[in-house]
Protein backbone atom coordinates (compact mmCIF):
# COMPACT_ATOMS: atom_id res chain seq x y z
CA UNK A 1 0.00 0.00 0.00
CA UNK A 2 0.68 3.41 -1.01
CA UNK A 3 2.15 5.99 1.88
CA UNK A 4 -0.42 8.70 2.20
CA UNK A 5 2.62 11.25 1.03
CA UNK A 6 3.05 9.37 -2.23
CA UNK A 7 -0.33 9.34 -2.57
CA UNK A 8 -0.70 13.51 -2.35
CA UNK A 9 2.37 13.92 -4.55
CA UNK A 10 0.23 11.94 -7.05
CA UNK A 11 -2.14 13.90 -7.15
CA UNK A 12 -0.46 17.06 -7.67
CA UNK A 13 1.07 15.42 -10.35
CA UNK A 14 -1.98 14.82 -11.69
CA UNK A 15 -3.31 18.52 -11.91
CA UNK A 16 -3.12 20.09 -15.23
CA UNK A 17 -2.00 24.00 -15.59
CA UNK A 18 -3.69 25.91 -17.47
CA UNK A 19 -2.39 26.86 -20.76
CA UNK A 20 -3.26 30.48 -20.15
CA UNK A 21 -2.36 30.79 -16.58
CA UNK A 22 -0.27 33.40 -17.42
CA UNK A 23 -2.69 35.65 -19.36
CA UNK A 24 -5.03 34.52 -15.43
CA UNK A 25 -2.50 35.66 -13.06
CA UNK A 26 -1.47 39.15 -14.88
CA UNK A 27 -5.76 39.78 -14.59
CA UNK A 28 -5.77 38.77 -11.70
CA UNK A 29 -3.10 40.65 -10.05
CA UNK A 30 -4.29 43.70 -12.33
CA UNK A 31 -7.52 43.37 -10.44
CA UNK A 32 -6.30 43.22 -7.32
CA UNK A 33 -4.31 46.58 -7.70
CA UNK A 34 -7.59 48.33 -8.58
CA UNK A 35 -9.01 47.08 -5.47
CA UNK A 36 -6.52 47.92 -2.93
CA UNK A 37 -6.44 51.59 -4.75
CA UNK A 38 -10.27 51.86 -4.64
CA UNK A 39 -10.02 50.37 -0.69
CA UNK A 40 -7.16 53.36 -0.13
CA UNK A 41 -9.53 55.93 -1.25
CA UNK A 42 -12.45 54.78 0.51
CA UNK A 43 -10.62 54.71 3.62
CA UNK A 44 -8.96 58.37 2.77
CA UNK A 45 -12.75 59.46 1.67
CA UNK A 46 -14.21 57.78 4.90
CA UNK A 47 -11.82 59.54 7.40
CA UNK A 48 -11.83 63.00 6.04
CA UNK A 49 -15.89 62.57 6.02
CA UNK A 50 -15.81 61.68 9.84
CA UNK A 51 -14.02 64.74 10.15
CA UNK A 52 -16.23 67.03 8.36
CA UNK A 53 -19.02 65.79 10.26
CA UNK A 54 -17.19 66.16 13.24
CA UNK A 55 -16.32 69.62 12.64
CA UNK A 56 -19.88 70.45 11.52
CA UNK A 57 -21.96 69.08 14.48
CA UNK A 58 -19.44 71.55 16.92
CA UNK A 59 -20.57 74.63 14.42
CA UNK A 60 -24.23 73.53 14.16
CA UNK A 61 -23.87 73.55 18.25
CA UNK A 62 -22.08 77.12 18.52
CA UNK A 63 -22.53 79.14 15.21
CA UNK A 64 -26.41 80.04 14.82
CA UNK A 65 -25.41 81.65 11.62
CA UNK A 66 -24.10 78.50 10.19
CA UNK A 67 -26.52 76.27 11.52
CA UNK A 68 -29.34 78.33 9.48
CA UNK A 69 -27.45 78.39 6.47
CA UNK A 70 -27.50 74.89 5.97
CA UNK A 71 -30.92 74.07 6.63
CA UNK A 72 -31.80 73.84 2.83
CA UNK A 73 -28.69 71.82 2.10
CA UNK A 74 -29.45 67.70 1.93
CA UNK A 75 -28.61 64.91 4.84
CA UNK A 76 -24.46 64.50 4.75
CA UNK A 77 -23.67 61.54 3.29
CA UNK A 78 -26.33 61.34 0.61
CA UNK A 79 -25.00 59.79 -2.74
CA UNK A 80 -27.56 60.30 -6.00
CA UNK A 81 -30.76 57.97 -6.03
CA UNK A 82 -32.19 56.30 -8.33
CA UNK A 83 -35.96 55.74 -7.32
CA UNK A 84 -39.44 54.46 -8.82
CA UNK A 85 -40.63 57.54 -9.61
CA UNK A 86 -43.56 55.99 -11.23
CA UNK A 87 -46.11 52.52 -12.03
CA UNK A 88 -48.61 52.24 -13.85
CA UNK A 89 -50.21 48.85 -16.41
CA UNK A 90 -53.03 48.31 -18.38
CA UNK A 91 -54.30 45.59 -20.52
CA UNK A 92 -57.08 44.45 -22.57
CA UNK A 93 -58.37 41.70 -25.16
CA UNK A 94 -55.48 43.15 -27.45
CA UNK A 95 -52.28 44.01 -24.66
CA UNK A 96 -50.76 44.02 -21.60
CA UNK A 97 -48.74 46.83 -20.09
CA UNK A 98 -46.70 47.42 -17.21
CA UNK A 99 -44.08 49.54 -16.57
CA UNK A 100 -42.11 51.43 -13.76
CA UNK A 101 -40.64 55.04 -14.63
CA UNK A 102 -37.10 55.59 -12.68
CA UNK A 103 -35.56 59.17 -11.76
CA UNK A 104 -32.90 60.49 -10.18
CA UNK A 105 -32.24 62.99 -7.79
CA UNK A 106 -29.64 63.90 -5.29
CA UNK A 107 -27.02 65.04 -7.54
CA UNK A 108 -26.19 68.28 -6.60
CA UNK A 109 -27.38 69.34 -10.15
CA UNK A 110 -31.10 70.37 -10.55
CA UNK A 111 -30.75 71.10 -14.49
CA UNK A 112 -28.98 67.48 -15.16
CA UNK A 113 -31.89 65.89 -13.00
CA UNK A 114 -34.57 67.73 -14.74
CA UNK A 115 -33.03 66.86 -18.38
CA UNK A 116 -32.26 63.05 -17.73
CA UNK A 117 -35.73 62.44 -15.90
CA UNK A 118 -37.36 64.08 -18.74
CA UNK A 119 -35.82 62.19 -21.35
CA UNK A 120 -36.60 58.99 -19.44
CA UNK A 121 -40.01 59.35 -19.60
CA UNK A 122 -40.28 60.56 -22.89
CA UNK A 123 -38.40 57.35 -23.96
CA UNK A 124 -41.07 55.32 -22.22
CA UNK A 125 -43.82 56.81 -23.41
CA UNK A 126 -42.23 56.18 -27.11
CA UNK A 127 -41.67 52.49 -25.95
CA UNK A 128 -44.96 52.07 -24.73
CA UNK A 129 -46.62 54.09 -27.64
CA UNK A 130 -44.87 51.58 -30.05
CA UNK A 131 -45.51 48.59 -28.02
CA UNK A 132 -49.47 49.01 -28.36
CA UNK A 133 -49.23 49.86 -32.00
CA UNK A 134 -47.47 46.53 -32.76
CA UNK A 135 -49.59 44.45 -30.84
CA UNK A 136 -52.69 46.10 -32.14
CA UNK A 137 -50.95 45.37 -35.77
CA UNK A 138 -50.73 41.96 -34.06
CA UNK A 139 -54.04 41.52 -33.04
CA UNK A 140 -55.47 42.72 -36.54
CA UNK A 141 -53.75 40.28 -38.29
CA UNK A 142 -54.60 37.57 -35.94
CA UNK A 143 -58.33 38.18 -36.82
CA UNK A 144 -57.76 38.68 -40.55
CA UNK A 145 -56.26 35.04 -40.79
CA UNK A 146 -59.44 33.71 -39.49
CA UNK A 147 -58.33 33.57 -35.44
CA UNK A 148 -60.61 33.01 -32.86
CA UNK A 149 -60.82 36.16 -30.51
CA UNK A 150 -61.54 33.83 -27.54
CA UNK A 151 -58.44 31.99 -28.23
CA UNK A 152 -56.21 35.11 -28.72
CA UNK A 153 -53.22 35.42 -26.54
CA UNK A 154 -51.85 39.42 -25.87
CA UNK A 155 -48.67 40.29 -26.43
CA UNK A 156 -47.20 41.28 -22.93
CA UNK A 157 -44.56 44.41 -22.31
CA UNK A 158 -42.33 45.02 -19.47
CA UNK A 159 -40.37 48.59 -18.91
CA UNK A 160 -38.31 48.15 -15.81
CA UNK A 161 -34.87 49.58 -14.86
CA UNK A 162 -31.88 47.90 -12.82
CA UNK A 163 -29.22 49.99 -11.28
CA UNK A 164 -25.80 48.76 -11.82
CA UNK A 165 -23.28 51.02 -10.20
CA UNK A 166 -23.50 54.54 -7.93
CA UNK A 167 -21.33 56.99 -6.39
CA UNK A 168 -20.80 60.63 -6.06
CA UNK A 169 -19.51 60.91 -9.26
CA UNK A 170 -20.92 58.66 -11.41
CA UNK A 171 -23.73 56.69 -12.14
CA UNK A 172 -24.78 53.30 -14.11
CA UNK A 173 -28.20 52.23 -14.93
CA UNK A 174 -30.20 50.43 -17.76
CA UNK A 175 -34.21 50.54 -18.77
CA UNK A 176 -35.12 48.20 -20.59
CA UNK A 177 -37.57 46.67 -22.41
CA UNK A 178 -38.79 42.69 -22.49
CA UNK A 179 -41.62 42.27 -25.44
CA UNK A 180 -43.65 38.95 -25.98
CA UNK A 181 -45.38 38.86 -29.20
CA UNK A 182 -44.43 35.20 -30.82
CA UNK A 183 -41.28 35.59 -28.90
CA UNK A 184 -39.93 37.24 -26.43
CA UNK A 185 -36.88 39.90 -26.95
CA UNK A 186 -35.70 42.50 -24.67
CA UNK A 187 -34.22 46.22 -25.47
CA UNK A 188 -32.20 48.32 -23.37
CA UNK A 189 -30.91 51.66 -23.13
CA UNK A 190 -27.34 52.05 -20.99
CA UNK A 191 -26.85 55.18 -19.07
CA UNK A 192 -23.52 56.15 -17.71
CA UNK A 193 -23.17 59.90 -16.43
CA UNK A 194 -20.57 61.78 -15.21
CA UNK A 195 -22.42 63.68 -12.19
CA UNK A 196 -19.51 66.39 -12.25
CA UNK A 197 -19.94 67.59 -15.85
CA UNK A 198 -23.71 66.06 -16.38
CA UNK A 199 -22.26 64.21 -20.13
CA UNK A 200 -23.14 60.50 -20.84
CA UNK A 201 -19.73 58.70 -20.40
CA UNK A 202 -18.59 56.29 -23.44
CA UNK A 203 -15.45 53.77 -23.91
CA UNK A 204 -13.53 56.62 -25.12
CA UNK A 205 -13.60 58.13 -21.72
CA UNK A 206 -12.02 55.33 -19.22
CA UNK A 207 -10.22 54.00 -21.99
CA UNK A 208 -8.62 57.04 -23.95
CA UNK A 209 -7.99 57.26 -28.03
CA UNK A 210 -6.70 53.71 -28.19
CA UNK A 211 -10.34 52.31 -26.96
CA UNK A 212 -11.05 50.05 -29.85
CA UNK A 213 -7.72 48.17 -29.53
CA UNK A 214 -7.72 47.89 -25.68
CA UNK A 215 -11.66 46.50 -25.97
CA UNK A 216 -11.35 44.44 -28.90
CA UNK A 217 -8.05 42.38 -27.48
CA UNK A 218 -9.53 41.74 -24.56
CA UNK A 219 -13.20 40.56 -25.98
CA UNK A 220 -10.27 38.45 -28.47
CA UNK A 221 -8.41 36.59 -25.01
CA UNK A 222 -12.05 35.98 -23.86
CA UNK A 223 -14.03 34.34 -26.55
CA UNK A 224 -11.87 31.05 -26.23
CA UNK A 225 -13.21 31.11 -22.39
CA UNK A 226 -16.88 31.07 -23.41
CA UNK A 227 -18.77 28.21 -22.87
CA UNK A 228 -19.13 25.70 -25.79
CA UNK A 229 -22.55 25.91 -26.23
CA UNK A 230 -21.89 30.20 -26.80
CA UNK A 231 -19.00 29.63 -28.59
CA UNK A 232 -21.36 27.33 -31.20
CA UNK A 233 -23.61 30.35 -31.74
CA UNK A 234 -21.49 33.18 -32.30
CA UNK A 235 -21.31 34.31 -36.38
CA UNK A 236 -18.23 32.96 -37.86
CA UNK A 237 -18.14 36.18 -40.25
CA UNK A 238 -18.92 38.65 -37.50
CA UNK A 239 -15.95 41.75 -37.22
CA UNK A 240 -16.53 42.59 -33.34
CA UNK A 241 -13.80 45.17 -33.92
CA UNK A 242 -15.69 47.13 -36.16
CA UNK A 243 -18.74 47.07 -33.43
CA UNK A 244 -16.37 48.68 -31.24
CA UNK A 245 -17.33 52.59 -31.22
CA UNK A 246 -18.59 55.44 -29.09
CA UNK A 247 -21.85 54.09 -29.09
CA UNK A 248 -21.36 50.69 -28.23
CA UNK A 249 -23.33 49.93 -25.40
CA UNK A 250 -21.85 49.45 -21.71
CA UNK A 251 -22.17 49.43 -17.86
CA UNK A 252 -20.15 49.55 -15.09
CA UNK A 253 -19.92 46.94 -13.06
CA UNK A 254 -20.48 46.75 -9.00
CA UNK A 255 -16.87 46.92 -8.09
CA UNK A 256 -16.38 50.32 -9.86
CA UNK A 257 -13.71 49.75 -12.16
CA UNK A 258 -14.62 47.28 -14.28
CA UNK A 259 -17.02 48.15 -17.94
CA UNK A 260 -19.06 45.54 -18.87
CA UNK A 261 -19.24 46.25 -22.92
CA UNK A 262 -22.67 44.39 -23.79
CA UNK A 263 -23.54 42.84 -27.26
CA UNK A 264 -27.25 42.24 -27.40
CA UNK A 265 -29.17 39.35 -28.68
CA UNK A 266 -28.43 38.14 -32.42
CA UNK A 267 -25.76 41.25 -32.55
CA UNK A 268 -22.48 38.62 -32.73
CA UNK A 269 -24.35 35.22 -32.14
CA UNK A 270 -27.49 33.40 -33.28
CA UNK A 271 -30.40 34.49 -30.94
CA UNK A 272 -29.95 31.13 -28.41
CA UNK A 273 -27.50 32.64 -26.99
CA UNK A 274 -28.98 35.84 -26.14
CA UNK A 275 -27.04 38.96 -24.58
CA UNK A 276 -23.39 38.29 -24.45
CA UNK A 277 -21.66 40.36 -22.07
CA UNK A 278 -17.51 40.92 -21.93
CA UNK A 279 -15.55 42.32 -18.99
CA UNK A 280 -13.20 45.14 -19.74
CA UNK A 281 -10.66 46.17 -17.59
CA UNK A 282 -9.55 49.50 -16.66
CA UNK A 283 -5.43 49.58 -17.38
């Protein structure tokens, strides 16, 4: 019988490396530079905050003059929200509705609140003024065919939002839109602000001029990764370099330094492998 150390030494000798450990451990280490930075900040941020507050509880407590001058000015501490602003659905023989209306608020800028929320709901009500049309196109040629009205099935649409990243100088969010007519497909719009100047944020702005090349090699070490069944269904013809511009669409992720650059369904695949998402790093 075996000794128990021979054993364990076969076993090690049994695990395969990667081939690409290399490429693993430079991300990886890459990754965890960004996080000890964004932990150094944090900690900076979160000490000279205790401070402030320190200092401004002793004036609130012996300068009247100060203490009414910031009575107008919001809770410390408050970061932008994003809130459900709005809900509202409706349905009949022909549709169903629902959707929830997001705004923001807290930003320190009135005018960038007013013009975002504005052009949110304005979207939605184009999105919902397009959904009813179709499905009332739907509906109309569902009867002309000879369908049964009792038997008719509505189309069903879904506006929602999802927020994907926040702090006091940026935010991430997406609306989107999931539509069932004979199948279901789902639309989103990607917002990404810069709260200091109030402008939409795009690759060209974390990345610099050399964008395309930094995304695109990146997307390149990752497709091998996929899983087979994704790999199968992406377009063997498909230049994902040229997709690569100003407007390609994007998030950023939770930890704050990482851009998700999204490709939505049948964009670079067949539509079975719906949204395909690749993480960019920062350099």
């Amino acid at each position: 019988m075996k000794h128990p150390k021979d054993q364990i030494n076969e076993a090690f000798d049994c695990i395969k490396v990667p081939q690409n450990l290399d490429t693993l451990l430079e991300r990886a280490i890459r990754q965890e530079k960004r996080r000890m930075r964004m932990v150094r900040v944090f900690k900076y941020a979160s000490s000279v905050a205790a401070v402030f507050v320190i200092t401004a509880v002793a004036l609130l407590n012996l300068n009247p003059v100060f203490a009414k001058a910031v009575q107008d000015v919001p809770v410390l501490g408050d970061l932008c929200r994003i809130f459900t602003f709005r809900q509202y659905g409706f349905e009949d023989e022909v549709k169903v509705i629902n959707v929830t209306v997001p705004q923001i608020e807290n930003t320190g800028n009135s005018d960038l609140e007013a013009r975002i929320n504005l052009e949110i709901s304005k979207m939605i009500e184009r999105e919902v003024e397009e959904s009813t049309e179709r499905a009332q196109e739907y509906y109309d040629a569902f009867l002309a065919t000879g369908g049964d009205p009792s038997t008719y099935h509505p189309p069903a649409t879904s506006i929602d939002y999802e927020i994907k990243y926040i702090s006091q100088n940026m935010i991430s969010f997406l609306i989107y839109k999931l539509e069932t007519i004979a199948n279901a497909y789902q639309t989103n719009r990607y917002y990404n602000i810069d709260l200091e100047t109030g402008e939409e944020l795009t690759l060209r702005d974390f990345l610099g001029e050399q964008y395309q090349d930094i995304v695109y090699e990146q997307i390149s070490e990752q497709i091998p990764e996929l899983d087979e069944f994704t790999k199968s269904m992406l377009f063997p013809e498909v230049d994902i370099k040229n997709l690569i511009d100003e407007n390609r669409k994007f998030y950023i992720a939770e930890d704050g330094v990482t851009l998700m650059v999204v490709f939505e369904k049948y964009e670079i695949a067949a539509g079975a492998a719906g949204q395909i998402e690749f993480p960019i790093y920062v350099p």
